[in-house]
C-alpha atoms as a PDB file:
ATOM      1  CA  UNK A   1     138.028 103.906  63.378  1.00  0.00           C
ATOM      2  CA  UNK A   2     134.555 106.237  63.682  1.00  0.00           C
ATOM      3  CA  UNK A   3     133.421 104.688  60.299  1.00  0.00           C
ATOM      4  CA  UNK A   4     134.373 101.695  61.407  1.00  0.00           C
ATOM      5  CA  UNK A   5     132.346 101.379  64.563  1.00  0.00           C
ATOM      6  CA  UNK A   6     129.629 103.459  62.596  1.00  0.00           C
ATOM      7  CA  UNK A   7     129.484 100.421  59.580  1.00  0.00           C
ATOM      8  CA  UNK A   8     129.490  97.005  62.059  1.00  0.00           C
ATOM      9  CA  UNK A   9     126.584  98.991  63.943  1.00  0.00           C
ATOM     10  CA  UNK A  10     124.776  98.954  60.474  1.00  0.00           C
ATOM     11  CA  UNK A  11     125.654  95.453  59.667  1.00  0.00           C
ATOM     12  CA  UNK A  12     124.374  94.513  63.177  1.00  0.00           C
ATOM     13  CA  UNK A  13     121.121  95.888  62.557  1.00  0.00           C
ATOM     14  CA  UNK A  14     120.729  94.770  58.969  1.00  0.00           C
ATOM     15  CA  UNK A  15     121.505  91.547  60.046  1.00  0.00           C
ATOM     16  CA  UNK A  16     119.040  91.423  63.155  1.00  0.00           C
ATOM     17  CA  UNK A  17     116.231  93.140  60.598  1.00  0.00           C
ATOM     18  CA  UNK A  18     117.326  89.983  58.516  1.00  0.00           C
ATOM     19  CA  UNK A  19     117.124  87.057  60.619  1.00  0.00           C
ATOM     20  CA  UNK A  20     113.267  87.111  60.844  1.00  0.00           C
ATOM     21  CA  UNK A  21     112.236  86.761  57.551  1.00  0.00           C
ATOM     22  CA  UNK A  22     115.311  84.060  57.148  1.00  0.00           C
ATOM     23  CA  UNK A  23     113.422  81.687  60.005  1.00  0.00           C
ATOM     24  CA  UNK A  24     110.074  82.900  58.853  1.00  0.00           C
ATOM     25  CA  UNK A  25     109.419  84.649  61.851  1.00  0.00           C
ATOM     26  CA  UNK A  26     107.886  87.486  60.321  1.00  0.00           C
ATOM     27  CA  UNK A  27     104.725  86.155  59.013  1.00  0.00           C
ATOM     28  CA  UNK A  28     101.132  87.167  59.185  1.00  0.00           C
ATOM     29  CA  UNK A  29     100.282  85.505  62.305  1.00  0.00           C
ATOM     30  CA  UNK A  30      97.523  84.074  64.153  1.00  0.00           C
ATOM     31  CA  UNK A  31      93.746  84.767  63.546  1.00  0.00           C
ATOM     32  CA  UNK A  32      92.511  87.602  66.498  1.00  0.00           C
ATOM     33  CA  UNK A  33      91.847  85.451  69.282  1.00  0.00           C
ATOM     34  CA  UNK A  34      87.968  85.606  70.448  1.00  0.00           C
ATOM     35  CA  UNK A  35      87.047  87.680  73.301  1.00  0.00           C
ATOM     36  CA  UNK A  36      87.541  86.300  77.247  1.00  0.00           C
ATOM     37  CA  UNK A  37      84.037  85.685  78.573  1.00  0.00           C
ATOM     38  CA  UNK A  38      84.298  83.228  80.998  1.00  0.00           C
ATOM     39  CA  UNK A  39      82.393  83.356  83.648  1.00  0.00           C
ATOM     40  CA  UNK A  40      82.598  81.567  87.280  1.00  0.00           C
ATOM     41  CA  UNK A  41      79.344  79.763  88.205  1.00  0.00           C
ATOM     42  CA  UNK A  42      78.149  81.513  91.542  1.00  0.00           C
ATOM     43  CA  UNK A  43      76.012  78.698  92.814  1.00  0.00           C
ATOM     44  CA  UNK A  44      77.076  76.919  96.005  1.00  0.00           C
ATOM     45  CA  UNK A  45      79.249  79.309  96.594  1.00  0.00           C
ATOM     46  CA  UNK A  46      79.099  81.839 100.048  1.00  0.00           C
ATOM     47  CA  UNK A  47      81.436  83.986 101.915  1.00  0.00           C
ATOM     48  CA  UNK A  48      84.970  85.190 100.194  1.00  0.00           C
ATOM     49  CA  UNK A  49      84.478  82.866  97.301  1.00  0.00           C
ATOM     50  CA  UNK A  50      81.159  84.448  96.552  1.00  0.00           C
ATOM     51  CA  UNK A  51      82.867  87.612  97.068  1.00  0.00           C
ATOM     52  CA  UNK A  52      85.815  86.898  94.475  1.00  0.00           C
ATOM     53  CA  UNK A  53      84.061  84.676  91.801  1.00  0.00           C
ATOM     54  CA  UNK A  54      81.377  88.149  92.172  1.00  0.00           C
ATOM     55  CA  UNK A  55      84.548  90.355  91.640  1.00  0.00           C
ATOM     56  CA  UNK A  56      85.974  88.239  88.396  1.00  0.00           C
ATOM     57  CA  UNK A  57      82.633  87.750  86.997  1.00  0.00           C
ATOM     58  CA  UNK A  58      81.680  91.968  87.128  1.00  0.00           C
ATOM     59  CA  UNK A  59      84.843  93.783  86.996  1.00  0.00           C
ATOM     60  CA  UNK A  60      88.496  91.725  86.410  1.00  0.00           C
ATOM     61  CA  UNK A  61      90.538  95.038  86.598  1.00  0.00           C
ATOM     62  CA  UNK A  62      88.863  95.273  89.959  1.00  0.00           C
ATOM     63  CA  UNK A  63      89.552  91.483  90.757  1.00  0.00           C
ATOM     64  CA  UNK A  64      93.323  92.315  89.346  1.00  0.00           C
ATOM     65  CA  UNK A  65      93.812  95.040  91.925  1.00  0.00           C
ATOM     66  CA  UNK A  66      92.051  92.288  94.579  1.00  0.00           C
ATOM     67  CA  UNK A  67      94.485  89.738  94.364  1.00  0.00           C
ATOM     68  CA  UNK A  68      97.738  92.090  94.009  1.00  0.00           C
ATOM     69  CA  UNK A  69      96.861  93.542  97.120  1.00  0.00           C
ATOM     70  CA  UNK A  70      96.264  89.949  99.038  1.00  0.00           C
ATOM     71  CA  UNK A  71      99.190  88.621  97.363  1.00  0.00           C
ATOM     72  CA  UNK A  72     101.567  91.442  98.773  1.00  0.00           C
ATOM     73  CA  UNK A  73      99.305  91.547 102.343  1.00  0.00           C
ATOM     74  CA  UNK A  74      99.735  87.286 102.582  1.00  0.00           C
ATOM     75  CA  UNK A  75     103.462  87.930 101.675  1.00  0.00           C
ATOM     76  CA  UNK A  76     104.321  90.112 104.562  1.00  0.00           C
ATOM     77  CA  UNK A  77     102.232  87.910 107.268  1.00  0.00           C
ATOM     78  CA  UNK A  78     104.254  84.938 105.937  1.00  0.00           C
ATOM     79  CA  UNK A  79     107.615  87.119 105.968  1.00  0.00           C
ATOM     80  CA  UNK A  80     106.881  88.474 109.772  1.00  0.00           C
ATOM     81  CA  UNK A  81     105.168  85.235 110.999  1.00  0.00           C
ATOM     82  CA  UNK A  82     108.947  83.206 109.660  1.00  0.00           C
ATOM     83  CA  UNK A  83     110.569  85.922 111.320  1.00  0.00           C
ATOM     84  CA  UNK A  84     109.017  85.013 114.585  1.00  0.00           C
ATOM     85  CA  UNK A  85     109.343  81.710 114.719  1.00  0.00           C
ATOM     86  CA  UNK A  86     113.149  81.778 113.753  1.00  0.00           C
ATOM     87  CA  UNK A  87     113.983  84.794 116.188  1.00  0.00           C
ATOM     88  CA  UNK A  88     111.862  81.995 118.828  1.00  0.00           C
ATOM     89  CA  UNK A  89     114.021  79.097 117.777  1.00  0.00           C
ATOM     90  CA  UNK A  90     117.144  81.673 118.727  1.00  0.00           C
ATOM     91  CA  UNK A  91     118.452  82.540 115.145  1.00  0.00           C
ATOM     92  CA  UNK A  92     119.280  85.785 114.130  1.00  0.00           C
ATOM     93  CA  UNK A  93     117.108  87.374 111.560  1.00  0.00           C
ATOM     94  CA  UNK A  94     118.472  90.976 111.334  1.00  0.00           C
ATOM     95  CA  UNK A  95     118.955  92.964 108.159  1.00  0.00           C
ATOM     96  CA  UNK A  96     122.308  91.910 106.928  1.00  0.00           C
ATOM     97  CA  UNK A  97     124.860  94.546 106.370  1.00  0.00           C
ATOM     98  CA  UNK A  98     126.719  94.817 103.021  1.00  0.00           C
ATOM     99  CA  UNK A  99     130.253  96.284 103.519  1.00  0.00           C
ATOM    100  CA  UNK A 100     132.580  96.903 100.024  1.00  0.00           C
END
């Protein structure tokens, strides 16, 4: 039964080595694609727009780190500001408890 188990776990994996080159999958692929250098023109521009287009334009990992952060900070404010309203409106909005 060992050798069994052992040669259909071969098969599998000759097969999914296989499967590629049957659907052409495996070729040489695209040409390297050119480098990102975009840049976001800063004119007319003032305040927290100026700020962020400054951020993308110098430093993206920066501007990556940026927008995580708001993302997860405008989350919350919508998450407790929903809360509010519903708890207002007289609906319960307590953690829920899982029993099994």
């Amino acid at each position: 039964m060992k050798r069994l188990k052992a040669w259909s776990a071969f098969l599998l994996v000759l097969i999914f080595q296989w499967i590629p080159g049957i659907v052409l999958a495996g070729g040489e692929g695209l040409d390297i694609p050119e480098a990102l250098d975009k840049k976001v023109p800063l004119e007319g521009l003032s305040g927290i727009s100026l700020f962020f287009a400054r951020t993308y334009n110098e430093n993206l990992w920066l501007y990556a780190i940026y927008c995580t952060i708001l993302m997860a900070v405008l989350g919350m404010v919508i998450a407790f500001s929903v809360d509010f309203i519903l708890s207002a409106l007289g609906m319960e909005v307590d953690k829920i408890e899982h029993k099994e």
